[in-house]
C-alpha atoms as a PDB file:
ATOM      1  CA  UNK A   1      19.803 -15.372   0.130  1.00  0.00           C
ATOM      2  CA  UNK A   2      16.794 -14.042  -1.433  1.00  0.00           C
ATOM      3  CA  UNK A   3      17.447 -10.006  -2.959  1.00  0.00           C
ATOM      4  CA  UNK A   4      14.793  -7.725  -1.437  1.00  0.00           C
ATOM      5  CA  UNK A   5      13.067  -5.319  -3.851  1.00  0.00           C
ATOM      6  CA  UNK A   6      10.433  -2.782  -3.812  1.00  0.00           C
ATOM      7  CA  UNK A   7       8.200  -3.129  -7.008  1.00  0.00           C
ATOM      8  CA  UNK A   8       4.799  -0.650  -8.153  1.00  0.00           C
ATOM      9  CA  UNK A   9       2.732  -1.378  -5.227  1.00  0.00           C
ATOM     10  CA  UNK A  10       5.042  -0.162  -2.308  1.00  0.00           C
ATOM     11  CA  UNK A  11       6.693   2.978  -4.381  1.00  0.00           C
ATOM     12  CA  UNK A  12       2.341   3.767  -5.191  1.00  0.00           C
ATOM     13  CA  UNK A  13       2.175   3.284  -1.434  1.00  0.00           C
ATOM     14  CA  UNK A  14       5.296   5.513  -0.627  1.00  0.00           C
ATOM     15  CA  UNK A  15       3.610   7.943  -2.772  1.00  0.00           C
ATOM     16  CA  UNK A  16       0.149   8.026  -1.337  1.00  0.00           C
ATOM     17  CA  UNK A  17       1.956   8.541   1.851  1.00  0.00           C
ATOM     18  CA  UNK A  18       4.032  11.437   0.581  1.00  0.00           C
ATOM     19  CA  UNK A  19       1.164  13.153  -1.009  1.00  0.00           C
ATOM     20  CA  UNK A  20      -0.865  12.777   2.534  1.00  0.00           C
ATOM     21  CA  UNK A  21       2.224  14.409   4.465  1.00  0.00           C
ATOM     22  CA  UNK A  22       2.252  17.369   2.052  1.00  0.00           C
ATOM     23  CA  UNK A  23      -0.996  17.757   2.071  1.00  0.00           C
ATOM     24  CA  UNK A  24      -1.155  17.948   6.181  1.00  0.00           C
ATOM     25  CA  UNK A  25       1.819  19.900   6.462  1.00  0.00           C
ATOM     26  CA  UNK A  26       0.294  22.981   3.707  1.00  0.00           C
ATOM     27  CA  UNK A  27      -2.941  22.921   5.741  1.00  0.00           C
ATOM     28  CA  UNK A  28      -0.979  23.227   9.050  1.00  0.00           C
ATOM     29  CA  UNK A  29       1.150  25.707   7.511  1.00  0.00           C
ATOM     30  CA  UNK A  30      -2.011  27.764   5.727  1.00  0.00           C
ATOM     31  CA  UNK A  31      -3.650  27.625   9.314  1.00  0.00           C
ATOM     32  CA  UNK A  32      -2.202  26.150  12.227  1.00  0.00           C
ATOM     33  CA  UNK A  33      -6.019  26.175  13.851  1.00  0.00           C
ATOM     34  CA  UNK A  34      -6.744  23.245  11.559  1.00  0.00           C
ATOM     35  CA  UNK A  35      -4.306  21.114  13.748  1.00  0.00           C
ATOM     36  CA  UNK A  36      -6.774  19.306  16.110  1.00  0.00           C
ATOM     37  CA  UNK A  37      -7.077  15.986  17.608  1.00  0.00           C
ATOM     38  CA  UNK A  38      -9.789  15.238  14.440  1.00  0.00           C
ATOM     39  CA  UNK A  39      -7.459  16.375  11.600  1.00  0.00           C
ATOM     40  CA  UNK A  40      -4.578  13.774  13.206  1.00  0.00           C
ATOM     41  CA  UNK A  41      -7.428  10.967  13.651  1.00  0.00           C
ATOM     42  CA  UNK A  42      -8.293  11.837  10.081  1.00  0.00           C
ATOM     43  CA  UNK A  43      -4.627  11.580   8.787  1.00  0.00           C
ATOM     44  CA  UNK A  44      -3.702   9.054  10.687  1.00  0.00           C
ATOM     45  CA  UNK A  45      -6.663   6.755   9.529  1.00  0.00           C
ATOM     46  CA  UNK A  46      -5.367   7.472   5.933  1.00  0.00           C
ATOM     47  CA  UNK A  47      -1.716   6.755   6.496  1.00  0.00           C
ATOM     48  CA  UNK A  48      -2.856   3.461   7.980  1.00  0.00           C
ATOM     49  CA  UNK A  49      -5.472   2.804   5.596  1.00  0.00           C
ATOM     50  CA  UNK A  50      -2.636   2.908   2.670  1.00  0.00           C
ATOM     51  CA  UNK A  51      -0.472   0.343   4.818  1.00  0.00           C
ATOM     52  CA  UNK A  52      -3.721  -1.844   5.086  1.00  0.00           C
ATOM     53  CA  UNK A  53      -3.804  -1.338   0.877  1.00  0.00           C
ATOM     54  CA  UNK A  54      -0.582  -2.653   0.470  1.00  0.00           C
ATOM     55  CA  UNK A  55      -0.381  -5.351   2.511  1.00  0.00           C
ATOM     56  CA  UNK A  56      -4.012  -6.820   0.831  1.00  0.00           C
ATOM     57  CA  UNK A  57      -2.659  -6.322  -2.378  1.00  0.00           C
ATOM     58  CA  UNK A  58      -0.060  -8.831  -1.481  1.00  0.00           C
ATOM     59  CA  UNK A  59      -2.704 -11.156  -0.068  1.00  0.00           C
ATOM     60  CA  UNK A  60      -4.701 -10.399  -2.865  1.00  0.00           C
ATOM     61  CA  UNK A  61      -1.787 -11.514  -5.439  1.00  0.00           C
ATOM     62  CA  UNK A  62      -0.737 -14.518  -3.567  1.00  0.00           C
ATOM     63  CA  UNK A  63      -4.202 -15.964  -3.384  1.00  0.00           C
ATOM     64  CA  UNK A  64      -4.511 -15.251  -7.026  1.00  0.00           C
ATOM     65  CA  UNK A  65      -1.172 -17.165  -7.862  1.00  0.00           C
ATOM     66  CA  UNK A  66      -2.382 -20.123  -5.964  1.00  0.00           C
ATOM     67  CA  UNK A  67      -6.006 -20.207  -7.220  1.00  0.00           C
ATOM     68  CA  UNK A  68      -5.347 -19.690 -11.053  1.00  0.00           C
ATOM     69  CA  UNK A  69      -1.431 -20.504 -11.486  1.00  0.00           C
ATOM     70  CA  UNK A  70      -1.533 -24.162  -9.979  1.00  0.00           C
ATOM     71  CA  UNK A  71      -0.158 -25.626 -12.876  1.00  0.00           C
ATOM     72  CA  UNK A  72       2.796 -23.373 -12.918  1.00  0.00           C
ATOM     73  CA  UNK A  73       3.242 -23.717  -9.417  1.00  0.00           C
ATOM     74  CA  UNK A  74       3.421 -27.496  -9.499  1.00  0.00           C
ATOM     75  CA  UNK A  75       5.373 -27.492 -13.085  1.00  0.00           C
ATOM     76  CA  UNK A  76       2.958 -28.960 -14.901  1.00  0.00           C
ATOM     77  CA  UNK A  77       4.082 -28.519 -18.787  1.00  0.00           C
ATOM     78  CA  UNK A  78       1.333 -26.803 -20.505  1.00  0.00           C
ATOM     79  CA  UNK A  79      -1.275 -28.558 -22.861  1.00  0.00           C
ATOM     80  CA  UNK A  80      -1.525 -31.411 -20.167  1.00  0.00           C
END
């Protein structure tokens, strides 16, 4: 069974998230006015937009394996 770890691009995304949160919750808390159905389209455009970031980075990094890292893929020594 394969171990499941988190590696830079998902703790960067946990952070982005984080920082969004406390970001929303000081301008709720500095004025609760600023809670309307725009600010929570707004935030919740971001949040998603971070997911989206993440997941294309790992789209991004397979395609780049299999594009320029065929030779290590299919063993090929190197020199060949």
């Amino acid at each position: 069974m394969r171990k499941i770890t988190f590696g830079r691009k998902f703790y960067a995304g946990l952070f982005a998230i984080i920082v969004l949160v406390y970001f929303f919750t000081m301008a709720v808390m500095l004025d609760p006015d600023a809670l309307s159905p725009g600010s929570l389209i707004f935030f919740g455009g971001m949040v998603v937009t971070v997911c989206f970031m993440y997941i294309g980075g790992n789209v991004w990094k397979s395609w780049i394996k299999s594009k320029y890292f065929r030779a290590e893929l299919q063993k090929i020594p190197p020199g060949v």
